[in-house]
N, C-alpha and C. Protein backbone atom coordinates (compact mmCIF):
# COMPACT_ATOMS: atom_id res chain seq x y z
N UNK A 1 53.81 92.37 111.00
CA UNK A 1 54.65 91.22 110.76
C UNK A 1 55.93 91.31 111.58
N UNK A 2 56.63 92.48 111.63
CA UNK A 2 57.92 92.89 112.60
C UNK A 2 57.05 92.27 113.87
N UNK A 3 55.84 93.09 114.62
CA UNK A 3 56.28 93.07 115.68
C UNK A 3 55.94 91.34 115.88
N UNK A 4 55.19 90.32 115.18
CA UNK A 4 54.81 88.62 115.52
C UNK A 4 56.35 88.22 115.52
N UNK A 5 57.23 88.49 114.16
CA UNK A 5 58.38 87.40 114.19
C UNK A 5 59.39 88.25 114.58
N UNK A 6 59.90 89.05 115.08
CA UNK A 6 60.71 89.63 115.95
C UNK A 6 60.96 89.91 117.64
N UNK A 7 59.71 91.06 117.33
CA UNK A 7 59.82 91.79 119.02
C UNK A 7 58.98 91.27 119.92
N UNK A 8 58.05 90.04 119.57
CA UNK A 8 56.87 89.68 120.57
C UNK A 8 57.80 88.28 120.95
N UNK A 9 59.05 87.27 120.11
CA UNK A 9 59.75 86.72 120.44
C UNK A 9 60.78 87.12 121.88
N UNK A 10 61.77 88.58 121.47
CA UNK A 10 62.38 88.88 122.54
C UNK A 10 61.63 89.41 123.88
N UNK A 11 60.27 89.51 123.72
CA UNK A 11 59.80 89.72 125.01
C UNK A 11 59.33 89.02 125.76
N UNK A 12 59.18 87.72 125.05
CA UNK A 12 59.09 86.50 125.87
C UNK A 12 60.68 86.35 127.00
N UNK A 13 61.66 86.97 126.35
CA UNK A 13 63.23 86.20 127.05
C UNK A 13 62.72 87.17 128.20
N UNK A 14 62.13 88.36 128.44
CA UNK A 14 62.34 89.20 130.14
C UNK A 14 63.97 89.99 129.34
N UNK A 15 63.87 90.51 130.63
CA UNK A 15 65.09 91.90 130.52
C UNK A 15 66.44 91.43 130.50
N UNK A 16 66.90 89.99 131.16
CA UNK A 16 68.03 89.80 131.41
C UNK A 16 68.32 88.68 129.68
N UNK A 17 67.11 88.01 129.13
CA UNK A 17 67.47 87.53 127.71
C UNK A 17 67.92 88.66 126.88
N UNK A 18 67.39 89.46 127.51
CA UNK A 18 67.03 90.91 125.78
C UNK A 18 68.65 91.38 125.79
N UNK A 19 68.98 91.28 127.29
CA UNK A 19 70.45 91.78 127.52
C UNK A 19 71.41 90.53 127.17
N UNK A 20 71.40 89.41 127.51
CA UNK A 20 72.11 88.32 126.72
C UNK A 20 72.41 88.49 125.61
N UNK A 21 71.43 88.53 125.04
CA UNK A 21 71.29 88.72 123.47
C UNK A 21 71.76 89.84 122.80
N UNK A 22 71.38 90.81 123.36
CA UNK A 22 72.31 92.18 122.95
C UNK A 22 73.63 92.04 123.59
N UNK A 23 74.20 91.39 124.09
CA UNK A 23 75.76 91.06 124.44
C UNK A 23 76.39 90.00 123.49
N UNK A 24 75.76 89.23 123.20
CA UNK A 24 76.15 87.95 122.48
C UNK A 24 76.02 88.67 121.13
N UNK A 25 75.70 89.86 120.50
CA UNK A 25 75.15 90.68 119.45
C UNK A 25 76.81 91.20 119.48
N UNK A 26 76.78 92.08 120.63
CA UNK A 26 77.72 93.13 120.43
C UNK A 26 78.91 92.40 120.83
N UNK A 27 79.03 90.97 121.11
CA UNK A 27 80.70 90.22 121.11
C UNK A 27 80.76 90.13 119.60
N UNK A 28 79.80 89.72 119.36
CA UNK A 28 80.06 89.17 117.26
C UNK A 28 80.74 90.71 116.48
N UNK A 29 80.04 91.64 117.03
CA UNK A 29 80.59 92.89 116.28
C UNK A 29 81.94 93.04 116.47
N UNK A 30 82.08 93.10 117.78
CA UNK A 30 83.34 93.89 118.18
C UNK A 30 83.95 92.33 117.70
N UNK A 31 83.87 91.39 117.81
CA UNK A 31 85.30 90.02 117.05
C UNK A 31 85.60 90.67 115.76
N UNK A 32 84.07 90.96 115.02
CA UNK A 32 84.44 91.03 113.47
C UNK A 32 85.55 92.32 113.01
N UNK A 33 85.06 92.96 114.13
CA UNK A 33 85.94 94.57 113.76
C UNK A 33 87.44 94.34 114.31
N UNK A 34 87.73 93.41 115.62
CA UNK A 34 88.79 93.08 115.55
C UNK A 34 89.71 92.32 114.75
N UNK A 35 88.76 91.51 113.86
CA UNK A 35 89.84 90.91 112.83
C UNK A 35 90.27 91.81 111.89
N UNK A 36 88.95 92.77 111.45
CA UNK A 36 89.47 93.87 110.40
C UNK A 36 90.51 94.55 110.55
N UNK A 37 90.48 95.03 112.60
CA UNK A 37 91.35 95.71 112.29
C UNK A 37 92.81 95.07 112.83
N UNK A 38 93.48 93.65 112.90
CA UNK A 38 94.23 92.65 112.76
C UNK A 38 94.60 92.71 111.24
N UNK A 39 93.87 92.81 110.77
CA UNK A 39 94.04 92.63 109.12
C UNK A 39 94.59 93.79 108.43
N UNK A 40 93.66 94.76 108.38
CA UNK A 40 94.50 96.22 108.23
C UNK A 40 96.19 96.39 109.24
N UNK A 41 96.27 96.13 110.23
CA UNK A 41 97.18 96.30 111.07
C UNK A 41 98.26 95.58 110.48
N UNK A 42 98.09 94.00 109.66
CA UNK A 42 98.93 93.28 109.04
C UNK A 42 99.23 93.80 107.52
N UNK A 43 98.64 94.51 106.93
CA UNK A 43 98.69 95.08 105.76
C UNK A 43 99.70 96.57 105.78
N UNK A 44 99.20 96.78 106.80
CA UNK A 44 100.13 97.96 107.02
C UNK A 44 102.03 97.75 107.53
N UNK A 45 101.37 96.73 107.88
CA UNK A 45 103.34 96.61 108.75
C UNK A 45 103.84 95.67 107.27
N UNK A 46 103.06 95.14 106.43
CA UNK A 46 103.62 94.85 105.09
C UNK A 46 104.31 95.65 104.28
N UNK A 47 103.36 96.64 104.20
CA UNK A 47 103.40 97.84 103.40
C UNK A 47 104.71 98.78 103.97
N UNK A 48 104.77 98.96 105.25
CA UNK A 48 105.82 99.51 106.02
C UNK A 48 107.56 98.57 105.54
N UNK A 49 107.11 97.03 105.35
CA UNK A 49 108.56 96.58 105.21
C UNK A 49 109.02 96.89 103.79
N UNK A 50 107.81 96.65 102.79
CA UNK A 50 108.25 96.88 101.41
C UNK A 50 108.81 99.00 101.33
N UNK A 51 108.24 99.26 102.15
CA UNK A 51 108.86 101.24 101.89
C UNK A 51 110.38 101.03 102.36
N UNK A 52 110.88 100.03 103.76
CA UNK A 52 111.71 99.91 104.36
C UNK A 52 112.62 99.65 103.02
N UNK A 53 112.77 98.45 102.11
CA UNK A 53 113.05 98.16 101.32
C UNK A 53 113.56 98.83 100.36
N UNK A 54 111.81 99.75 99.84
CA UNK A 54 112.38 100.39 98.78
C UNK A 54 113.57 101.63 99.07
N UNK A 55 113.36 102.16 100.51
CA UNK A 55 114.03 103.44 100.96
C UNK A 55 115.61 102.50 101.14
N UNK A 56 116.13 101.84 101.20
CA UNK A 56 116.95 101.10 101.29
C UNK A 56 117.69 100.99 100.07
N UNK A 57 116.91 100.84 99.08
CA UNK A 57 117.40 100.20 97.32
C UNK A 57 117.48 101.83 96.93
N UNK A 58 116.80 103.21 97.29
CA UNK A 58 117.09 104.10 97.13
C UNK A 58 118.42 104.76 97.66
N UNK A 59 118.56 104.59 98.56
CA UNK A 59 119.93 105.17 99.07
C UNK A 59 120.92 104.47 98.76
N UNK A 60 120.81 102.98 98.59
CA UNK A 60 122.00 102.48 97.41
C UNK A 60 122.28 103.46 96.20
N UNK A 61 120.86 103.38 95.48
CA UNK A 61 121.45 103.72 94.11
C UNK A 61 121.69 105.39 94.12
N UNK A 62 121.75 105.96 94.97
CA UNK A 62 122.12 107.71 95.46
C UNK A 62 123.49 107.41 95.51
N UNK A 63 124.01 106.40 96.22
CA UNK A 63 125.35 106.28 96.98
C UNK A 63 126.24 105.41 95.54
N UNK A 64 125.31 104.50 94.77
CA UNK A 64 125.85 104.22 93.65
C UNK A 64 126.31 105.58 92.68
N UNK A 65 125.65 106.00 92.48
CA UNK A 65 125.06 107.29 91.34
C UNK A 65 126.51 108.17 91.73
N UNK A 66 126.77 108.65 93.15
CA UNK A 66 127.40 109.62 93.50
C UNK A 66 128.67 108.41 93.19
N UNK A 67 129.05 108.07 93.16
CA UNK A 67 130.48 107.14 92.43
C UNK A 67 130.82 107.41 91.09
N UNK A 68 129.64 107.17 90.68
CA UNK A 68 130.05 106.85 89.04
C UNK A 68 130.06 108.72 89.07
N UNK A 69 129.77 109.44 89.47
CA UNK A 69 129.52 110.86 89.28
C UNK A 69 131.02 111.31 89.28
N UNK A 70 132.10 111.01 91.29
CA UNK A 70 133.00 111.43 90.58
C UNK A 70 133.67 110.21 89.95
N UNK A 71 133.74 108.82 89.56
CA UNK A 71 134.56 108.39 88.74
C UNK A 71 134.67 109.23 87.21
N UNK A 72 133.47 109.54 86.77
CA UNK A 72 133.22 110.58 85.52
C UNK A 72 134.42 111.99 85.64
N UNK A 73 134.04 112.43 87.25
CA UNK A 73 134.67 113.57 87.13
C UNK A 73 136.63 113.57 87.14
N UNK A 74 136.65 112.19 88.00
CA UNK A 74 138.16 111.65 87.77
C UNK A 74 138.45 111.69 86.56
N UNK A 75 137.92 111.02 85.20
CA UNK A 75 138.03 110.31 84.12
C UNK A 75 138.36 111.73 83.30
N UNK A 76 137.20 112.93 83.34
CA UNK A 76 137.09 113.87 83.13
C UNK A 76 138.57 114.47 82.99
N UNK A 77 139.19 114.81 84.19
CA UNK A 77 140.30 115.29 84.12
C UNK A 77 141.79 114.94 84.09
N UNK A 78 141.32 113.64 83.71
CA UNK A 78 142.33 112.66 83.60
C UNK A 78 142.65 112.83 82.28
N UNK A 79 141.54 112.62 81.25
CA UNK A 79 141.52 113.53 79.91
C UNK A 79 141.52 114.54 79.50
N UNK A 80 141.38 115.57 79.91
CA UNK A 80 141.63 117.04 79.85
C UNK A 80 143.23 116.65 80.13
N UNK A 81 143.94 116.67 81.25
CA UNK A 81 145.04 116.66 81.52
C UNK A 81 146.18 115.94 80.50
N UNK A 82 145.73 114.15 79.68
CA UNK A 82 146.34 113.99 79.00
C UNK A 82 146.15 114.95 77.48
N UNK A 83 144.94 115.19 76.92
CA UNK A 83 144.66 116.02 76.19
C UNK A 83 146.11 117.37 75.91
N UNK A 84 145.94 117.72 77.21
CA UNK A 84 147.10 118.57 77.31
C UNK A 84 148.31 118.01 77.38
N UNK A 85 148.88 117.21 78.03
CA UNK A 85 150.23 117.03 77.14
C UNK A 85 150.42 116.52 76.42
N UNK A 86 149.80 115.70 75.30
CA UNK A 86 149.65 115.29 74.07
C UNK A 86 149.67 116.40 73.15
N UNK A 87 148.77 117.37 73.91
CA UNK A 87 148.52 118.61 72.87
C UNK A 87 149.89 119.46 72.56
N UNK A 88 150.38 119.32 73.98
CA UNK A 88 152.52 120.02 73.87
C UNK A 88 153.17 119.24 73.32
N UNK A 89 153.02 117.83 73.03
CA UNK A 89 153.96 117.22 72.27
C UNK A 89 153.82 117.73 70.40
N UNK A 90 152.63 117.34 70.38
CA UNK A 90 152.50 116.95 68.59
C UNK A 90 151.75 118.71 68.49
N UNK A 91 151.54 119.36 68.46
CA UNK A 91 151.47 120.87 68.45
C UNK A 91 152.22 121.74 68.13
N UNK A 92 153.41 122.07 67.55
CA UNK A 92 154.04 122.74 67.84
C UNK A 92 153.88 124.52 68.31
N UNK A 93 152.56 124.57 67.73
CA UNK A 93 152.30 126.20 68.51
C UNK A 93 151.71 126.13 70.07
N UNK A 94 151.36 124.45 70.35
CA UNK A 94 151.53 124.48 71.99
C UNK A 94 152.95 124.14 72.52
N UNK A 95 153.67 124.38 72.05
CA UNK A 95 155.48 124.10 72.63
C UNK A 95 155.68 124.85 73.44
N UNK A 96 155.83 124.68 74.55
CA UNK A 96 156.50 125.53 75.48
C UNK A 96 157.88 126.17 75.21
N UNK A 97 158.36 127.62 75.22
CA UNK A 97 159.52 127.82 74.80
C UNK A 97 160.88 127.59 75.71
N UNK A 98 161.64 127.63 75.67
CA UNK A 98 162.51 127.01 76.56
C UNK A 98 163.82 126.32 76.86
C-alpha cells in the first residue's frame, strides 16, 4: 500500500521533482522552526525585562531598608542619650557631684 500511494507517485516526478519536493519539504520545516525560535527569542527578552524590573524594585527596597536601618539607629541614640539626661535630672543617685 506504501509503495502504490506514496513512492510509485514520487517516481513518476524524475530526480529533479523528488528534489523540489524535498526542498519545498525542508523550507516548511526550517519556517516552522524559525517562528519557534522568534517566539522563544520573544519570550525570553520578556522574561529578561520583567528580571530587569524586578532587580530594579530590589535594589530600591535594599537602599530603602538601609535608611530606615540607620534612621532606627539615629532614633536609637537619640533615646539612649535623652534617657540619660532625664535620668541626671529626676535621679538623684545619677547627680553628678559638683
Amino acid at each position: 500500500m506504501l509503495l502504490e500511494t506514496t513512492i510509485t507517485p514520487l517516481t513518476q516526478l524524475g530526480a529533479a521533482g523528488i528534489m523540489g519536493g524535498l526542498w519545498v519539504w525542508e523550507r516548511g520545516l526550517s519556517s516552522r522552526r524559525e517562528r519557534e525560535l522568534n517566539e522563544a527569542h520573544s519570550k525570553l527578552m520578556a522574561q529578561r525585562e520583567a528580571l530587569a524590573e524586578f532587580m530594579d524594585i530590589a535594589r530600591q527596597n535594599a537602599r530603602i531598608i538601609e535608611r530606615f536601618d540607620q534612621t532606627q539607629e539615629r532614633l536609637a541614640r537619640a533615646v539612649d542619650s535623652l534617657t540619660e539626661r532625664l535620668g541626671d535630672r529626676h535621679d538623684p543617685a545619677l547627680r553628678r557631684s559638683g
